[in-house]
Protein backbone atom coordinates (compact mmCIF):
# COMPACT_ATOMS: atom_id res chain seq x y z
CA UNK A 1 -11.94 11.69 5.00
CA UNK A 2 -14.38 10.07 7.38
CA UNK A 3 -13.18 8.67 10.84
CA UNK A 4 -14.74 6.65 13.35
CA UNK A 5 -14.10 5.94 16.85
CA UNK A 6 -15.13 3.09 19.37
CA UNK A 7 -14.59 1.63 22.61
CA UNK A 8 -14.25 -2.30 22.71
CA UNK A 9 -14.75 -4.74 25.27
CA UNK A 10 -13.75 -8.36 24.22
CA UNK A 11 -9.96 -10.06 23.07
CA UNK A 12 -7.59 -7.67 21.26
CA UNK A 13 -6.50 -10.86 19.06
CA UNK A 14 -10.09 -11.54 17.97
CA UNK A 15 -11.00 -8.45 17.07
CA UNK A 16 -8.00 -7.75 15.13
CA UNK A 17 -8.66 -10.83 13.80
CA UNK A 18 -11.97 -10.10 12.56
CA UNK A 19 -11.08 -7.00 11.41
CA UNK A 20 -8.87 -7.99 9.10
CA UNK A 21 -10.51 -10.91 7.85
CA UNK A 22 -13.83 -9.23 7.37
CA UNK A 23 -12.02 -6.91 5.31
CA UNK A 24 -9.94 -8.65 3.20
CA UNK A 25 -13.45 -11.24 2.87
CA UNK A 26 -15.12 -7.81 2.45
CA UNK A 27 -14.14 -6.75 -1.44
CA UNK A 28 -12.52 -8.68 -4.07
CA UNK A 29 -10.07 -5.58 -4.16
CA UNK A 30 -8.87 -5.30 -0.68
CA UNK A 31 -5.81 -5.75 0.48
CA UNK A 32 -3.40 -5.32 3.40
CA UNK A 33 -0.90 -2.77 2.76
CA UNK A 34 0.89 -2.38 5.82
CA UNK A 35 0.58 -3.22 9.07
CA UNK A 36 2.81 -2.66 12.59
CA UNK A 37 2.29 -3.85 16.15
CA UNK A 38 3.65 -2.65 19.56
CA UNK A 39 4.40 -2.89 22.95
CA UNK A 40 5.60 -1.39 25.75
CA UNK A 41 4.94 -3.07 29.65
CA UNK A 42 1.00 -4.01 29.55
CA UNK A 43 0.31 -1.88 26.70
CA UNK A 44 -0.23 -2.95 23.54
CA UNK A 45 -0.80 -1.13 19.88
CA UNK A 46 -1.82 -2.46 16.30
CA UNK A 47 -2.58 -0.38 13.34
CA UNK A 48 -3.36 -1.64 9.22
CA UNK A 49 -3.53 -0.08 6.36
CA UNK A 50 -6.39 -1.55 3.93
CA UNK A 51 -6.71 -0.53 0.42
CA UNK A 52 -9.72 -1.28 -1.96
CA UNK A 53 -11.19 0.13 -5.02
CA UNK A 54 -13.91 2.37 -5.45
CA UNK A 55 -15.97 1.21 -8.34
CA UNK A 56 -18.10 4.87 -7.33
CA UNK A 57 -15.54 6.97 -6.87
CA UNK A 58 -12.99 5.54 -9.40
CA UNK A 59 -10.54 5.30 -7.57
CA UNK A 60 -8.84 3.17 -4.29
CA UNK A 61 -9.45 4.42 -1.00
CA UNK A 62 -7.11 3.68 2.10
CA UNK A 63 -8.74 2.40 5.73
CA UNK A 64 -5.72 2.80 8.61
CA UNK A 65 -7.33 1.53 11.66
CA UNK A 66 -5.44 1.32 15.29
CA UNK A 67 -6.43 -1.23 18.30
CA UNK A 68 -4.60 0.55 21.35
CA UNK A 69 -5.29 -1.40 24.83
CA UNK A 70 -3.44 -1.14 28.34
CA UNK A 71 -3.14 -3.90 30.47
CA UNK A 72 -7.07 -5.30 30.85
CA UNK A 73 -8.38 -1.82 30.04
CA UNK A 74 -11.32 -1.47 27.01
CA UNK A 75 -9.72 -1.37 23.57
CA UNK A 76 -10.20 2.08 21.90
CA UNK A 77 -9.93 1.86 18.00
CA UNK A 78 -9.60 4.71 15.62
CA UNK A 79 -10.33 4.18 11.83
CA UNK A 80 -10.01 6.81 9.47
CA UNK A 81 -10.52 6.47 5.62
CA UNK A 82 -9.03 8.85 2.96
CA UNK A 83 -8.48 9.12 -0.68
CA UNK A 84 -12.13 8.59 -2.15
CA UNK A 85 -11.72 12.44 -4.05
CA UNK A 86 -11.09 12.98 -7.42
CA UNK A 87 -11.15 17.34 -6.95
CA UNK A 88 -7.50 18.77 -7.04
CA UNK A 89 -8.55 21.60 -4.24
CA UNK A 90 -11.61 19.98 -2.45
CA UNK A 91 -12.95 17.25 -1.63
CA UNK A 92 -16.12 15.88 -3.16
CA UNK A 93 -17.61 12.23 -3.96
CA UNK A 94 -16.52 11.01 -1.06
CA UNK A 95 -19.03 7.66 -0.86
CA UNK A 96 -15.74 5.04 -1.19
CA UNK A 97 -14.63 6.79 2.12
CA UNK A 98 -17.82 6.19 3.65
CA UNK A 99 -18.92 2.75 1.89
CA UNK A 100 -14.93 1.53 2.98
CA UNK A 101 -15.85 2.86 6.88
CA UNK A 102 -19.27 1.57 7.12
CA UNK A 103 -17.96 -2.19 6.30
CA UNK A 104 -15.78 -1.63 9.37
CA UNK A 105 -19.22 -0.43 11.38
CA UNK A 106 -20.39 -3.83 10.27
CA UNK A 107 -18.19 -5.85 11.51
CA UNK A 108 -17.67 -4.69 15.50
């Protein structure tokens, strides 16, 4: 599992935007499993679920990222990637995690 954390400045919608378009644009095998918005008063919270395949790992790997933002405060976004192990106790050959996670990096 690898996770990443940031603190945005900038338009929730266009970031989301980007997000998801630069990672669906990102890999021919990405997709958007699931996503789910909310709000309550000023705040506001978005998280998807991306999937893609791992041609080094061999397998798909899952990216869930959330946009949380209150009122006109910064936008805080946590990503976290899992599923990029093959080992039924530990995890090892975990480069889709990272590969999946550093597209994100690109893109903010």
């Amino acid at each position: 599992m690898a996770k990443l954390e940031q603190t945005l400045s900038g338009n929730f919608n266009q970031i989301l935007n980007k997000i998801e378009q630069g990672i669906l644009n990102g890999s021919m095998s990405a997709s958007l499993e699931e996503s789910s918005d909310f709000h309550s008063g000023d705040a506001r919270c978005s998280v998807r679920v991306f999937e893609r395949y791992s041609y080094s790992g061999g397998n798909r790997v899952s990216l869930s990222v959330t946009l949380f933002q209150n009122g006109n405060d910064a936008i805080h976004l946590s990503a976290i990637t899992t599923g990029g192990s093959q080992a039924m106790f530990f995890k090892i050959n975990t480069f889709g995690e990272e590969a999946f996670l550093d597209k994100l990096r690109e893109l903010l």
